[in-house]
Protein backbone atom coordinates (compact mmCIF):
# COMPACT_ATOMS: atom_id res chain seq x y z
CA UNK A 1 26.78 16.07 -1.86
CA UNK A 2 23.24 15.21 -3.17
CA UNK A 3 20.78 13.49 -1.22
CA UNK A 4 17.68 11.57 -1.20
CA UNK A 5 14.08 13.98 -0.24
CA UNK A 6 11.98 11.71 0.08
CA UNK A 7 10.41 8.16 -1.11
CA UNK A 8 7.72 10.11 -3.64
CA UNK A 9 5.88 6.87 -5.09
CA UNK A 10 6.47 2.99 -4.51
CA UNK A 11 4.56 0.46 -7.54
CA UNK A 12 3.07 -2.62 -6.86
CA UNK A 13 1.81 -4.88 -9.43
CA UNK A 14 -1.17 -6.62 -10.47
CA UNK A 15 -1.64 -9.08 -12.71
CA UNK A 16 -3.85 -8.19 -15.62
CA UNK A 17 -7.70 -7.96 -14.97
CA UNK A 18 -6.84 -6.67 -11.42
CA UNK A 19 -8.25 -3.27 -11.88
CA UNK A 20 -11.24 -3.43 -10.09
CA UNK A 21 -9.55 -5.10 -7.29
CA UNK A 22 -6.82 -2.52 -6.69
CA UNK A 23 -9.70 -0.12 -6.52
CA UNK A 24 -11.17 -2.16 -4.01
CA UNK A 25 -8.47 -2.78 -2.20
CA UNK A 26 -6.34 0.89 -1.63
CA UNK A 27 -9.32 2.57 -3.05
CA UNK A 28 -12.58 1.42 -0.56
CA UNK A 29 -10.64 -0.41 1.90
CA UNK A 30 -7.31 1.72 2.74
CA UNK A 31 -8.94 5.15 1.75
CA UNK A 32 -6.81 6.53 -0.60
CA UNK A 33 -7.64 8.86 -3.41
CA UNK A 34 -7.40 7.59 -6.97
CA UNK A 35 -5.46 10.38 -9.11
CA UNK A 36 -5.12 10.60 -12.26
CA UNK A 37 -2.05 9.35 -14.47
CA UNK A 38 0.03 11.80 -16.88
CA UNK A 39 -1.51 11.83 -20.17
CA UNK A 40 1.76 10.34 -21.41
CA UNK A 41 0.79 7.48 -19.48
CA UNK A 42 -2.65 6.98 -21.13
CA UNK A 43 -1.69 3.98 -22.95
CA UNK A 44 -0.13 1.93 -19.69
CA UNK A 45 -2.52 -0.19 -17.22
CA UNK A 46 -1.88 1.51 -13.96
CA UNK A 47 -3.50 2.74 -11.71
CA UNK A 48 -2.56 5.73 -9.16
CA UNK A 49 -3.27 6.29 -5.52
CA UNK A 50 -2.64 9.28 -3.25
CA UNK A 51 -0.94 8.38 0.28
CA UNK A 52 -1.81 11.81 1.73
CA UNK A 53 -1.62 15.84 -0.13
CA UNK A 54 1.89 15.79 0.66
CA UNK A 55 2.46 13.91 -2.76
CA UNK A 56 3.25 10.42 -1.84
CA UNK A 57 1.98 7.88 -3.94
CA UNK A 58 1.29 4.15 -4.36
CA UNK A 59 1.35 3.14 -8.58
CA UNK A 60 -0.51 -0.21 -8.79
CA UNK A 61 0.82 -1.51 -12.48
CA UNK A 62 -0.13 -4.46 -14.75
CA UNK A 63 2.74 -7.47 -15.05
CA UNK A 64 1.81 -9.74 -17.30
CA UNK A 65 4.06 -12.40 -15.77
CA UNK A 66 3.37 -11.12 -12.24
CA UNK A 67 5.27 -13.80 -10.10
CA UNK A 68 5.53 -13.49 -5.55
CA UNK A 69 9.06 -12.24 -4.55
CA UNK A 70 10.75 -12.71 -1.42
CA UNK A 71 8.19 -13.36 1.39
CA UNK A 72 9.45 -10.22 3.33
CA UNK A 73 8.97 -7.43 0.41
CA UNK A 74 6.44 -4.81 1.06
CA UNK A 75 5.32 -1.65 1.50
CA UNK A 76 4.77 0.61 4.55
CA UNK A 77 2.16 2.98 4.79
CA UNK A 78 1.94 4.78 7.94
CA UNK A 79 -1.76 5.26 9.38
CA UNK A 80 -3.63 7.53 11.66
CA UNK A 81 -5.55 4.68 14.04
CA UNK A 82 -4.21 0.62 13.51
CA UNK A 83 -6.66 -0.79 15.74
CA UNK A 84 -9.50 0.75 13.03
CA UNK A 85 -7.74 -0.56 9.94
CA UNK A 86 -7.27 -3.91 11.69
CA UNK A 87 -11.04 -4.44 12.36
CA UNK A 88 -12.09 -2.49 8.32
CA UNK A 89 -9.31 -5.26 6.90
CA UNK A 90 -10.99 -7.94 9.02
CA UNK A 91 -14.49 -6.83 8.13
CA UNK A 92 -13.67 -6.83 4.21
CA UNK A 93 -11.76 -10.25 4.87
CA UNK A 94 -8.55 -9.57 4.93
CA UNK A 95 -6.32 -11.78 7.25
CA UNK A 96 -4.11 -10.01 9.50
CA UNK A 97 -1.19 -10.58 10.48
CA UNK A 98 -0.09 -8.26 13.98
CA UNK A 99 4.21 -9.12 14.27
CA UNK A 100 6.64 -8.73 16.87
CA UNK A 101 5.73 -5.04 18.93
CA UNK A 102 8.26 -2.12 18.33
CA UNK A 103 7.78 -0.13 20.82
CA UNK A 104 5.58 3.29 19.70
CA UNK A 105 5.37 1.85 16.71
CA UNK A 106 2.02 -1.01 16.77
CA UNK A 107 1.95 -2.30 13.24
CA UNK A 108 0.08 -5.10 11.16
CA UNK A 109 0.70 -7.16 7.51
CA UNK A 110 -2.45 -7.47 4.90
CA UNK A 111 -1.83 -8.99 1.76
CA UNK A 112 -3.42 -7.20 -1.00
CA UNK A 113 -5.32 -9.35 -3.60
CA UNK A 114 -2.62 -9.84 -5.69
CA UNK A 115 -0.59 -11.26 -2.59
CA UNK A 116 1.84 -8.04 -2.05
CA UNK A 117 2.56 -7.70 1.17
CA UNK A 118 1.75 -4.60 2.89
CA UNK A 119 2.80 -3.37 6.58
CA UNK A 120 0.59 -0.51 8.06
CA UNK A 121 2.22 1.18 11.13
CA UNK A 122 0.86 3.74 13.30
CA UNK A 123 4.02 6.12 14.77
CA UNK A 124 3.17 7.22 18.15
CA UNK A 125 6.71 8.42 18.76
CA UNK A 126 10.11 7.43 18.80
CA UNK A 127 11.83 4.52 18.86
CA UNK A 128 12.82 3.27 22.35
């Protein structure tokens, strides 16, 4: 039976304008790596992101009718030291948001500036 590898890229959108911002944001604030977008691409507004060299990336698009879903939608991306991107968020003024504990797993919500919500969780080890 086929299965699933991996989750290779998640997309997020921005309205239009939001370029910059998305820069800003997963650019200068979360770290990542801008790439660069297949030339068949060229024509679209988005904007790529690497999540590590393993290939995992965040596409930030433009919606023209960009509208909030459910409250509870987001992305996860999984970071080396919370407590660090808790006080860089803070320090760019971002509010955070730190949920219920999971155990090994300490975790906080950022919305980005176009109000998707994104979880960062640092895995220490398993769930208990």
């Amino acid at each position: 039976m086929p299965s699933v590898k991996r989750l290779q890229h998640t997309s997020i959108p921005m309205p239009p304008g939001g370029d910059e911002h998305a820069r800003a944001f997963y650019g200068a604030v979360l770290g990542m790596r801008e790439i660069p977008k297949p030339e068949g691409l060229a024509a679209m507004t988005v904007i790529w992101f690497a999540a590590n060299d393993d290939g995992d990336e965040v596409h930030v698009f433009k919606d023209e009718h960009l509208v909030r879903n459910s409250a509870a939608q987001h992305l996860c991306l999984e970071v080396d030291d919370i407590e660090a991107y808790k006080a860089r968020l803070g320090e760019h003024g971002y509010e955070v948001r730190v949920p219920e504990t999971i155990q090994n797993r300490p975790r906080l919500f950022v919305r980005d500036p176009f109000d998707n919500l994104i979880e960062l969780v640092e895995i220490r080890g398993q769930y208990a």
